[in-house]
N, C-alpha and C. Protein backbone atom coordinates (compact mmCIF):
# COMPACT_ATOMS: atom_id res chain seq x y z
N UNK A 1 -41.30 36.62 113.04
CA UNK A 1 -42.26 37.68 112.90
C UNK A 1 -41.86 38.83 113.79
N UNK A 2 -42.29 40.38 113.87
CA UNK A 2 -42.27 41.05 114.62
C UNK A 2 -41.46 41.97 113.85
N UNK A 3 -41.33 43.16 114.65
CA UNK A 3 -40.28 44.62 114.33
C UNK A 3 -39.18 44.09 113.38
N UNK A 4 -39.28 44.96 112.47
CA UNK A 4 -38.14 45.07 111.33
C UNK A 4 -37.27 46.45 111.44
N UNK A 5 -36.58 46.44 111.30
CA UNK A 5 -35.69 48.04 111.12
C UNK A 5 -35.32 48.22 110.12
N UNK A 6 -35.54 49.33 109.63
CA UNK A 6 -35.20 49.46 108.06
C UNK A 6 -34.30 51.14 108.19
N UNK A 7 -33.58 51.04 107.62
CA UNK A 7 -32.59 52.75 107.31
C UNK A 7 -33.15 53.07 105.93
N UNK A 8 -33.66 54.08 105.71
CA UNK A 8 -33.93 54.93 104.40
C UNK A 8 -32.56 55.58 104.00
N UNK A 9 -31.65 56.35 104.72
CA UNK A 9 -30.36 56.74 104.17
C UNK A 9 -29.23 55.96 104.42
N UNK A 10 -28.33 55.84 103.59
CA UNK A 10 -26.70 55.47 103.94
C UNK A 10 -26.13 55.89 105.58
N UNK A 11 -26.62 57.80 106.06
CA UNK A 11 -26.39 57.62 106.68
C UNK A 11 -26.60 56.98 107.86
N UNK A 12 -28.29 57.43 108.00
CA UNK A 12 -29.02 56.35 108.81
C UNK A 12 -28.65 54.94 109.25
N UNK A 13 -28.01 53.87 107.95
CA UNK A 13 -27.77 52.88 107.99
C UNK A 13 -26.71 52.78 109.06
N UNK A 14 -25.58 53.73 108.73
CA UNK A 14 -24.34 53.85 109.19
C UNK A 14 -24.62 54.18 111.31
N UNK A 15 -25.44 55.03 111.36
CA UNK A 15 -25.90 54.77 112.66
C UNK A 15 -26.13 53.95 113.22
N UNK A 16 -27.37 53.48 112.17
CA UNK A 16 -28.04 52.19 113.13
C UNK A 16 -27.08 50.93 113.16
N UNK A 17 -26.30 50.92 112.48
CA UNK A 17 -25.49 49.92 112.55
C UNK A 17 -24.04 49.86 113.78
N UNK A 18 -23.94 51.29 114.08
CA UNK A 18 -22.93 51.76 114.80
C UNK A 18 -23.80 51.48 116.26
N UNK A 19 -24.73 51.73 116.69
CA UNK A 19 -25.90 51.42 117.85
C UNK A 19 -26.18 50.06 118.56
N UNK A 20 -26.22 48.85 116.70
CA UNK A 20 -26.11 47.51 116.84
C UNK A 20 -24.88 47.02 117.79
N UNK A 21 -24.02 47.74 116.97
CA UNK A 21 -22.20 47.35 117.59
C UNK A 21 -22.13 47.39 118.54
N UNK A 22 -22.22 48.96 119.31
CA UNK A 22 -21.76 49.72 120.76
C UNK A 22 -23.02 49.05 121.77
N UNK A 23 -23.86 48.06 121.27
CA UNK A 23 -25.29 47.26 122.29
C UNK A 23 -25.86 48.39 122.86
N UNK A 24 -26.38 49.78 122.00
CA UNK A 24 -26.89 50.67 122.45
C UNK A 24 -29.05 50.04 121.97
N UNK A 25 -28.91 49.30 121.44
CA UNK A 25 -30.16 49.01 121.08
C UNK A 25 -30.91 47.75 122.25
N UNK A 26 -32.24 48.11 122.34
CA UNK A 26 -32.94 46.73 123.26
C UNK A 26 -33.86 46.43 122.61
N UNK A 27 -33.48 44.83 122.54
CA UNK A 27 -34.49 44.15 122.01
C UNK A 27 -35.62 43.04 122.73
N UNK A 28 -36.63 42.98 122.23
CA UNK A 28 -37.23 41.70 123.48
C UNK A 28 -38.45 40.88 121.81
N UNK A 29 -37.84 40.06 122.54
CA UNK A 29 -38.74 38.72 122.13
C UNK A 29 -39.55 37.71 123.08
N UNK A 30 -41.08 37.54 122.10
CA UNK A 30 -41.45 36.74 122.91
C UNK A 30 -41.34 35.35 122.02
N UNK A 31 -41.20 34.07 123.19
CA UNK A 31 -41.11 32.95 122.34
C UNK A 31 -42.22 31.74 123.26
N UNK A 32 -42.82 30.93 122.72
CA UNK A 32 -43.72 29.98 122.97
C UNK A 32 -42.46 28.70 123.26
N UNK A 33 -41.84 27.69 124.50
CA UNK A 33 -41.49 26.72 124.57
C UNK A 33 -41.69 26.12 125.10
N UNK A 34 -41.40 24.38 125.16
CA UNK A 34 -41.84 23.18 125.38
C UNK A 34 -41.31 22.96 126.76
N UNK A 35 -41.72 23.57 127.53
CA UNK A 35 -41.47 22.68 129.15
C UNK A 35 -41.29 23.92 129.81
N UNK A 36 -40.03 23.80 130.65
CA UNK A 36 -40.14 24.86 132.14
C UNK A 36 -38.82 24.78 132.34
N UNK A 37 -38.03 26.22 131.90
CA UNK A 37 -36.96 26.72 131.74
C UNK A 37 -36.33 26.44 134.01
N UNK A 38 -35.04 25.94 134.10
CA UNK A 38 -34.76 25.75 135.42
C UNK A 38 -34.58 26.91 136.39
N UNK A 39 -34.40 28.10 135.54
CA UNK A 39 -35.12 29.07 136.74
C UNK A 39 -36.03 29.85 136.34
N UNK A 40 -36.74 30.52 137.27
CA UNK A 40 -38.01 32.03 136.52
C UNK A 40 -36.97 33.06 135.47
N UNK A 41 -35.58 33.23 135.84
CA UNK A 41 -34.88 34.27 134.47
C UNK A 41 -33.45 34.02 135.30
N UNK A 42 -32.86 33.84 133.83
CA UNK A 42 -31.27 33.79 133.71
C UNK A 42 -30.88 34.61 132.72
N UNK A 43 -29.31 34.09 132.81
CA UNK A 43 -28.54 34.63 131.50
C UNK A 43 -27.91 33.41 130.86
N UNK A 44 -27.92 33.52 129.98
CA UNK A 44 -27.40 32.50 128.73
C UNK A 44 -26.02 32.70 128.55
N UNK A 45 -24.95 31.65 128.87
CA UNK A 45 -23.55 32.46 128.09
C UNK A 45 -23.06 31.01 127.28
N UNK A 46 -22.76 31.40 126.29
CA UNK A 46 -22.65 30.01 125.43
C UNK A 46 -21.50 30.47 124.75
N UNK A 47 -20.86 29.54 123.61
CA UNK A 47 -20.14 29.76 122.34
C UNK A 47 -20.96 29.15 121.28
N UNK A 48 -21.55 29.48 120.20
CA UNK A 48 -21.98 28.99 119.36
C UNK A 48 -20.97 29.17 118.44
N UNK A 49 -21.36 27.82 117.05
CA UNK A 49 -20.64 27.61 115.54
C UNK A 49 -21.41 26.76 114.93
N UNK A 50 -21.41 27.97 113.81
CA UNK A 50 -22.53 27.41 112.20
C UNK A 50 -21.66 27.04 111.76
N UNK A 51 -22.41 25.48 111.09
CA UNK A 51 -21.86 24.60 110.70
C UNK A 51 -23.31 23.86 109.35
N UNK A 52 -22.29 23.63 108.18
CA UNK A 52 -23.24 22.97 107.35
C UNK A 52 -24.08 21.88 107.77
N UNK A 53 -24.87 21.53 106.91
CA UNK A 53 -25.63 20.11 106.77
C UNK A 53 -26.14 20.26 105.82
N UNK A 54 -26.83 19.04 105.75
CA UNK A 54 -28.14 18.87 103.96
C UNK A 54 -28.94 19.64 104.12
N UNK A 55 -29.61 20.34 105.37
CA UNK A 55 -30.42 20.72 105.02
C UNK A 55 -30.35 22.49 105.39
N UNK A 56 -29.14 22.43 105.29
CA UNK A 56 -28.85 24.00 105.25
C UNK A 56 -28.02 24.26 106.50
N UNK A 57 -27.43 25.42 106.94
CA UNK A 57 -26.76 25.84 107.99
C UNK A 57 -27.46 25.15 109.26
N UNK A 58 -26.97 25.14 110.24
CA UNK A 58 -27.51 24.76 111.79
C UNK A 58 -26.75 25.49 112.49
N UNK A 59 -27.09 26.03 113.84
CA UNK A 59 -25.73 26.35 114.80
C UNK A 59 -26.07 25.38 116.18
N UNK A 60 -24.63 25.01 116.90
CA UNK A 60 -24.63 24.81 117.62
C UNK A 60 -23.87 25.28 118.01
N UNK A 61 -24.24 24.70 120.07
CA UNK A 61 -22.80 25.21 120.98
C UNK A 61 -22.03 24.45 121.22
N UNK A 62 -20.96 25.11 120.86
CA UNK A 62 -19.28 24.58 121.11
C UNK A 62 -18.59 25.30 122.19
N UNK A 63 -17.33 24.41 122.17
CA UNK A 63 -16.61 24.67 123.31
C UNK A 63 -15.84 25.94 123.14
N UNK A 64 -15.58 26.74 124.28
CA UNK A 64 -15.00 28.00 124.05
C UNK A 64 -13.28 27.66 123.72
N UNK A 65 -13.37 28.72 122.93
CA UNK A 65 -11.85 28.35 122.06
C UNK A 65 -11.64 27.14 120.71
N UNK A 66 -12.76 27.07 120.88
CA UNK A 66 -13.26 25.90 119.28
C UNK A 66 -13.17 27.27 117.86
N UNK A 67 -11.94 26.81 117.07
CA UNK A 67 -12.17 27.34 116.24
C UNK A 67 -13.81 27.79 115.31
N UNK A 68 -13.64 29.24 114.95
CA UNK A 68 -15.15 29.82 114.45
C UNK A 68 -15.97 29.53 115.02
N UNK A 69 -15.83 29.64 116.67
CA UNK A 69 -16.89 29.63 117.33
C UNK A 69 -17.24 31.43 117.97
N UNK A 70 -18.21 31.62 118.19
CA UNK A 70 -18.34 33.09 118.93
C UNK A 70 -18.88 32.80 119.95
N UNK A 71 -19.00 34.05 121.26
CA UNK A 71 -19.60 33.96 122.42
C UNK A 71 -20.96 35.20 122.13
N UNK A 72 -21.90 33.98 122.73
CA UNK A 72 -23.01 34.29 122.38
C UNK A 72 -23.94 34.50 124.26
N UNK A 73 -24.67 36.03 124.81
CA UNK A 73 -24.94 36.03 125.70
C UNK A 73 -26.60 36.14 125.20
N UNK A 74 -27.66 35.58 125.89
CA UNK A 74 -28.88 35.95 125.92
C UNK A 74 -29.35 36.12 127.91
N UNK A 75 -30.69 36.97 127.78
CA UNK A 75 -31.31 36.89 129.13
C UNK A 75 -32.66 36.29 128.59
N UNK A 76 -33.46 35.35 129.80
CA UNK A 76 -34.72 35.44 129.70
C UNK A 76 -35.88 35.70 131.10
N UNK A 77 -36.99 35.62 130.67
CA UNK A 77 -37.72 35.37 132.25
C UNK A 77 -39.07 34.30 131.52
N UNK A 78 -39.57 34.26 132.59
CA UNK A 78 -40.56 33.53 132.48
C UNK A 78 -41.80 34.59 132.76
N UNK A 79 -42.46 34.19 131.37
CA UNK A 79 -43.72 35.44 131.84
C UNK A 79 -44.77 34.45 132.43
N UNK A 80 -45.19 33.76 131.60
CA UNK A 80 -46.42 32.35 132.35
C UNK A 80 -45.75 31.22 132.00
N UNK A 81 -46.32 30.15 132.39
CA UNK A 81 -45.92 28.98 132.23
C UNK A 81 -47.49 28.03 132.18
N UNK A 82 -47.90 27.26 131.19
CA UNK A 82 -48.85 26.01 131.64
C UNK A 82 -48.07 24.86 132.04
N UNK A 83 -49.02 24.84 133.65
CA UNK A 83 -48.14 23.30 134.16
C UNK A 83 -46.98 23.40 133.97
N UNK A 84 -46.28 22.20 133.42
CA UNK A 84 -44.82 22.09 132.94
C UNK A 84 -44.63 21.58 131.60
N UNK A 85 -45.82 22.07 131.06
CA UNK A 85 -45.70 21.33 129.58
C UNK A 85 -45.37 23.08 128.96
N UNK A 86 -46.10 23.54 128.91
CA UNK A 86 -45.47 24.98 127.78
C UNK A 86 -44.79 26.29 128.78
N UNK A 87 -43.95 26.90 128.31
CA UNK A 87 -43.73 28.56 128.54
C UNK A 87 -43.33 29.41 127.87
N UNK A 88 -44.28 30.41 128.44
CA UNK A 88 -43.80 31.76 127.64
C UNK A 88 -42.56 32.79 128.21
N UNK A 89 -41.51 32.90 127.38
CA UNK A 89 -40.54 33.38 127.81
C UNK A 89 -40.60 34.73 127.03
N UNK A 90 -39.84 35.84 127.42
CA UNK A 90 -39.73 37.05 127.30
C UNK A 90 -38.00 36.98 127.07
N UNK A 91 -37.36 36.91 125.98
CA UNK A 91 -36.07 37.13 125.75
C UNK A 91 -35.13 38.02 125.11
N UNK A 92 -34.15 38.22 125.55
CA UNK A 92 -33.33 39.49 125.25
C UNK A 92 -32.18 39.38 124.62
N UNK A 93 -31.53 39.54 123.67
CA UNK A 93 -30.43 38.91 123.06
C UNK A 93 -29.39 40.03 123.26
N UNK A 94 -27.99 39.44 123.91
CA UNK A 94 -27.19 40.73 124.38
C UNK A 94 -25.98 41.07 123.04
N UNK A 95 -25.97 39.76 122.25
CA UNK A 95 -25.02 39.65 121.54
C UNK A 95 -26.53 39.12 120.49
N UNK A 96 -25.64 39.45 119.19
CA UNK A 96 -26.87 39.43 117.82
C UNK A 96 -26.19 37.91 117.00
N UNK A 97 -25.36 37.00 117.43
CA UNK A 97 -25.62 35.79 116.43
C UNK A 97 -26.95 35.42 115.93
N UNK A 98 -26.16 34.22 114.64
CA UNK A 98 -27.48 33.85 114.43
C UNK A 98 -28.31 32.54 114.73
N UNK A 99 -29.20 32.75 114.92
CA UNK A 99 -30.40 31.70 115.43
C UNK A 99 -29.80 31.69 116.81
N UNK A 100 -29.41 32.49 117.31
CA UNK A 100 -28.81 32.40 119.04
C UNK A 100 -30.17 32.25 120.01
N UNK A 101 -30.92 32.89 119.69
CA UNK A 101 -32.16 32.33 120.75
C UNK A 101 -32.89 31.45 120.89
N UNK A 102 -32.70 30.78 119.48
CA UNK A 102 -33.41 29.30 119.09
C UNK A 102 -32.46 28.32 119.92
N UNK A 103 -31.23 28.43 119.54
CA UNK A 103 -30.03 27.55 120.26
C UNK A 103 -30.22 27.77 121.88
N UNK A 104 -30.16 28.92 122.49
CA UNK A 104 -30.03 28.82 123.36
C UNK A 104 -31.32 28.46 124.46
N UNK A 105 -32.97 28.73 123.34
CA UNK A 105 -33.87 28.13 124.44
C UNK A 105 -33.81 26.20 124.20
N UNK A 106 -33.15 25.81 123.23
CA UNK A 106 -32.60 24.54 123.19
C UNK A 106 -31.88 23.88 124.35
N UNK A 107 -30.92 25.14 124.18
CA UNK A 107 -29.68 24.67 124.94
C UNK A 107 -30.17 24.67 126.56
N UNK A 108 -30.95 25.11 126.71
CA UNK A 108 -31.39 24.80 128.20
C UNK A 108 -32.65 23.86 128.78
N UNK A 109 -33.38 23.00 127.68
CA UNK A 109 -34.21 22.11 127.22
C UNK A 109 -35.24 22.66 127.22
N UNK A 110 -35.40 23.71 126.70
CA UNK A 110 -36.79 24.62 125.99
C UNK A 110 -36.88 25.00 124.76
N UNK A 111 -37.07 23.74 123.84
CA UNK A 111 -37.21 24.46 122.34
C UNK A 111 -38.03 25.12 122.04
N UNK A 112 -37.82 26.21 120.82
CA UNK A 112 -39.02 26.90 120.86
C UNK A 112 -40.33 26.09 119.70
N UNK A 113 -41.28 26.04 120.31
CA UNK A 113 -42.34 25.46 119.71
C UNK A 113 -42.73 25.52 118.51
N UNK A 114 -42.37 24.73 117.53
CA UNK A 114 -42.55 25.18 116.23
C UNK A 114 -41.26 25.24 115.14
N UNK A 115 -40.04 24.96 115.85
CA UNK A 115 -39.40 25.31 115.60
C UNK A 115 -38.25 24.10 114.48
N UNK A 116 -38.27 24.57 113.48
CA UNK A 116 -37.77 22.98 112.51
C UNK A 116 -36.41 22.78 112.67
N UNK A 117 -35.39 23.60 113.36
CA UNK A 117 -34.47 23.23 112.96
C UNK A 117 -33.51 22.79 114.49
N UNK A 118 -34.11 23.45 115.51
CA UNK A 118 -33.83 23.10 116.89
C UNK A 118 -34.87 22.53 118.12
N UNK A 119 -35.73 22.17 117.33
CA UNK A 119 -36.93 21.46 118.39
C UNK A 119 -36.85 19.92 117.78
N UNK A 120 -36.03 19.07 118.30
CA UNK A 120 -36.44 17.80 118.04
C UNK A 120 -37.32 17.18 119.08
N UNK A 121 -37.95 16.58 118.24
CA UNK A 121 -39.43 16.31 119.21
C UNK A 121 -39.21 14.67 119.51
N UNK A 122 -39.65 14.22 120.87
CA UNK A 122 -39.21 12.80 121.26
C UNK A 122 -40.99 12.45 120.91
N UNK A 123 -40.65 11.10 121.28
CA UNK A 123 -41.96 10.00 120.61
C UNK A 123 -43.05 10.27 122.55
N UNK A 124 -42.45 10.93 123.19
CA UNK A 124 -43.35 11.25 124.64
C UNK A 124 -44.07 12.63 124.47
N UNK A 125 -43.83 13.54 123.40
CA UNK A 125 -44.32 14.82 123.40
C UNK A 125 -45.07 14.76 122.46
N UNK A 126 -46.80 15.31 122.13
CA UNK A 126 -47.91 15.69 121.43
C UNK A 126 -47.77 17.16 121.63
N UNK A 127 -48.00 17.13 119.92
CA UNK A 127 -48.22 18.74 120.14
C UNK A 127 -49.57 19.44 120.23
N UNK A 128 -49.63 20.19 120.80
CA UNK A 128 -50.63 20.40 121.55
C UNK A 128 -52.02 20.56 120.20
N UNK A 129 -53.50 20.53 120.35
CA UNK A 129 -54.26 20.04 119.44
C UNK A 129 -54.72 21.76 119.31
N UNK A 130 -54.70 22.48 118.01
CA UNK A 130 -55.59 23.68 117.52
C UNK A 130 -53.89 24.34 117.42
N UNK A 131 -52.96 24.00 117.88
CA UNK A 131 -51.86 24.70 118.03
C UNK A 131 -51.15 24.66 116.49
N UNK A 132 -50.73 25.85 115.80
CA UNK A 132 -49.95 25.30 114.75
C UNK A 132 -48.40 25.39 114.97
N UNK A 133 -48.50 24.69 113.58
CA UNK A 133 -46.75 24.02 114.52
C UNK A 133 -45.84 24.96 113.48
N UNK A 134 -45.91 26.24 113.89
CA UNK A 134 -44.99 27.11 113.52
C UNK A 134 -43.85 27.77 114.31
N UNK A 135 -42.92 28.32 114.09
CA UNK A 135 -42.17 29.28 114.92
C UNK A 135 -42.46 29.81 115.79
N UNK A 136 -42.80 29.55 116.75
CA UNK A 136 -43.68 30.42 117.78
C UNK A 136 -42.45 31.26 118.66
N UNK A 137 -41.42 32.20 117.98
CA UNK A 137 -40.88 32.86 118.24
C UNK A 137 -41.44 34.85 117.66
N UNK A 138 -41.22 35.65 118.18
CA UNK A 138 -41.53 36.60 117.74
C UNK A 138 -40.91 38.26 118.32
N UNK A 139 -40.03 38.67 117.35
CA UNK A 139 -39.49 40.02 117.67
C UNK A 139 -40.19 41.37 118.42
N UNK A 140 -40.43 41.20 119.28
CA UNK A 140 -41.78 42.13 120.03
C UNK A 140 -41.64 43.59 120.25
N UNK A 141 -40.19 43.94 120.46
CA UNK A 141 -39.86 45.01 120.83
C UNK A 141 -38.65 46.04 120.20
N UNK A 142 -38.19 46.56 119.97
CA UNK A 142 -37.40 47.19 119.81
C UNK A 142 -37.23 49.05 120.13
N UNK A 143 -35.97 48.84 120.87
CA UNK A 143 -35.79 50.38 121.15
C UNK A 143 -34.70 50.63 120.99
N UNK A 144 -34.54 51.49 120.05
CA UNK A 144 -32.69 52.19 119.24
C UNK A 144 -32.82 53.58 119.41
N UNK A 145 -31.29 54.07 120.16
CA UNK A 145 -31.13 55.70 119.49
C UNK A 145 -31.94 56.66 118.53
N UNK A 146 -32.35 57.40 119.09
CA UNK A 146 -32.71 58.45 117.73
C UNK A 146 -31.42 59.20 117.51
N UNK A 147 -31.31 59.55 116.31
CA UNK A 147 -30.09 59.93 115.66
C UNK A 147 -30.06 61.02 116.20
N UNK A 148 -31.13 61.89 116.25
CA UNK A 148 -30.67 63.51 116.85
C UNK A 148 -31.06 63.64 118.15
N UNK A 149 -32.47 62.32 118.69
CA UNK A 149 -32.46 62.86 120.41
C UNK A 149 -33.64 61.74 120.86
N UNK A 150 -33.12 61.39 122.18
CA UNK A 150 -33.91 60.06 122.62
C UNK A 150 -34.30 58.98 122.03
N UNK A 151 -35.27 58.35 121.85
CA UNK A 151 -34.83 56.92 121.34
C UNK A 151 -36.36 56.60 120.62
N UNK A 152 -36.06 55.52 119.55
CA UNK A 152 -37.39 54.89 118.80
C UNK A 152 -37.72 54.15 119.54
N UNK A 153 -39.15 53.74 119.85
CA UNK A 153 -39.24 52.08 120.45
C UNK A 153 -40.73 51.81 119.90
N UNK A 154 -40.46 50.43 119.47
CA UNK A 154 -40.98 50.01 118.46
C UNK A 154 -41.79 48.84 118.96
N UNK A 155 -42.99 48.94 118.75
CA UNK A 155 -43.67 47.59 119.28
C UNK A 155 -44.61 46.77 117.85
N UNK A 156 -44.39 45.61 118.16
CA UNK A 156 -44.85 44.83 116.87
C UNK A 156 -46.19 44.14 117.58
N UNK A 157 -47.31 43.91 117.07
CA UNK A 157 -48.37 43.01 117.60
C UNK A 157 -48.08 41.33 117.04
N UNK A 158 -48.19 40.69 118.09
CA UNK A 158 -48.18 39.11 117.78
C UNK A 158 -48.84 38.54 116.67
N UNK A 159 -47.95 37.95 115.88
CA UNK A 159 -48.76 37.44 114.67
C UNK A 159 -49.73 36.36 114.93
N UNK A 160 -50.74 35.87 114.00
CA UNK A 160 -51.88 35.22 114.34
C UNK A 160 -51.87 33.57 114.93
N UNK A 161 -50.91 32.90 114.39
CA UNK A 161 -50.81 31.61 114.98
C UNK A 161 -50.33 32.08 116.32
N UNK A 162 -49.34 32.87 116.77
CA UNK A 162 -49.40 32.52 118.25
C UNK A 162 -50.56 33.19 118.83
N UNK A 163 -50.91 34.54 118.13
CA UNK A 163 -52.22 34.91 119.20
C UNK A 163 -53.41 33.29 119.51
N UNK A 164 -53.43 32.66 118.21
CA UNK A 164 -54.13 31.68 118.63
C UNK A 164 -53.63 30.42 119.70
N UNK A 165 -52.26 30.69 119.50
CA UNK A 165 -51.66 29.83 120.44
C UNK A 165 -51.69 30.05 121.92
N UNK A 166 -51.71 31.63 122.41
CA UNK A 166 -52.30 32.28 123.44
C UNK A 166 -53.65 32.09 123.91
N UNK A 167 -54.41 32.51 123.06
CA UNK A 167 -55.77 32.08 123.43
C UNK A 167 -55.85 30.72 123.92
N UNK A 168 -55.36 29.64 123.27
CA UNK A 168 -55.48 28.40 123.44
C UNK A 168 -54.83 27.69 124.84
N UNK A 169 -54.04 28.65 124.92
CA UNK A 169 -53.15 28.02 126.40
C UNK A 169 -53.93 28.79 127.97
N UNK A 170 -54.43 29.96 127.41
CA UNK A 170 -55.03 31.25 128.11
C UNK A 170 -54.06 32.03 128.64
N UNK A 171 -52.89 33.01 128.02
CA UNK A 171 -51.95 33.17 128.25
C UNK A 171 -52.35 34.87 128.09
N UNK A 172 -52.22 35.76 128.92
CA UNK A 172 -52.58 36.81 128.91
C UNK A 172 -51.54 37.82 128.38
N UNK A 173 -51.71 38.52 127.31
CA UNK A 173 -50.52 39.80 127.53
C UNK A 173 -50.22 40.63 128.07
N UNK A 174 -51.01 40.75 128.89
CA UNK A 174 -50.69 42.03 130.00
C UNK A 174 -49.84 41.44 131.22
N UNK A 175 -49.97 39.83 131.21
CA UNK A 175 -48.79 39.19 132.03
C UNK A 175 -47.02 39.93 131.65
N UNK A 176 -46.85 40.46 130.43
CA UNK A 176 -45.83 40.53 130.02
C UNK A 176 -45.05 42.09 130.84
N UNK A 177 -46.52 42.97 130.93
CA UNK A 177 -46.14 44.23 131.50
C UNK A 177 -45.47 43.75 132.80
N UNK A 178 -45.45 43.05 133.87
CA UNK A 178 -45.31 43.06 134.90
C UNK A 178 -43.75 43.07 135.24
């Protein structure tokens, strides 16, 4: 869920795509995960590689220099946390693979909540009760070049399962300004 970017012209496209490349664009996501990331904010440096299965693409991380693998950087922080059972992370993707933020709040034992294709859930974890068990990932922010002067920035409002998932944890958004 969250900010979409759309180009109305060819050339437009051709910008925004040139912006993507040169990492002139910032993005932030917020994501709902299962435990308590090992510090308050890092950086992520991985190699990920998509790779088939039955039930469609997956990525994981591989070893650097593993054929069709790429290097994949994310940042996060910790905006709240309940206890040590949920947190809300605030994440930044420096490099644009795909499903890289799903992998990588995996890859550090924080799946994101909801999540079908990188949250495997052990027989010790309940998910939490009123909570739905969706993606609780969400594109929150975006700020790109303006083509002729200063920059767009784009804010998306939280879609409704996590606002309810917020409410439910008591997770404030104005925690996020800080």
């Amino acid at each position: 869920s969250g900010v979409l970017v759309v180009a109305r012209t060819r050339l437009a496209a051709m910008k925004l795509a040139e912006a993507f490349r040169a990492r002139e664009t910032k993005k932030t996501y917020w994501a709902l995960v299962k435990g308590v990331p090992p510090k308050r904010e890092d950086k992520i440096s991985t190699w990920l590689i998509k790779e088939p299965t039955p039930d469609g693409d997956r990525v994981r991380v591989a070893k650097h220099g593993e054929k069709g693998a790429d290097h994949a950087v994310s940042y996060y922080r910790i905006v709240e946390q309940a206890a040590q059972t949920l947190s809300w992370l605030e994440m930044e993707p420096y490099t644009g693979r795909t499903h890289q933020l799903r992998v990588h709040a995996a890859h550090i034992g924080c799946p994101i909540i909801g999540d079908p294709k990188y949250f495997e859930a052990d027989t010790n974890w309940d998910f939490p009760g009123g909570m739905q068990n969706r993606l609780h990932l969400h594109a929150r922010r975006i700020v790109i070049p303006h083509p002729d002067k200063g920059f767009i920035d784009v804010t998306a409002p939280m879609p409704p399962h996590m606002r309810q998932s917020w409410n439910l944890i008591g997770f404030d958004d104005a925690s996020a300004e800080d």
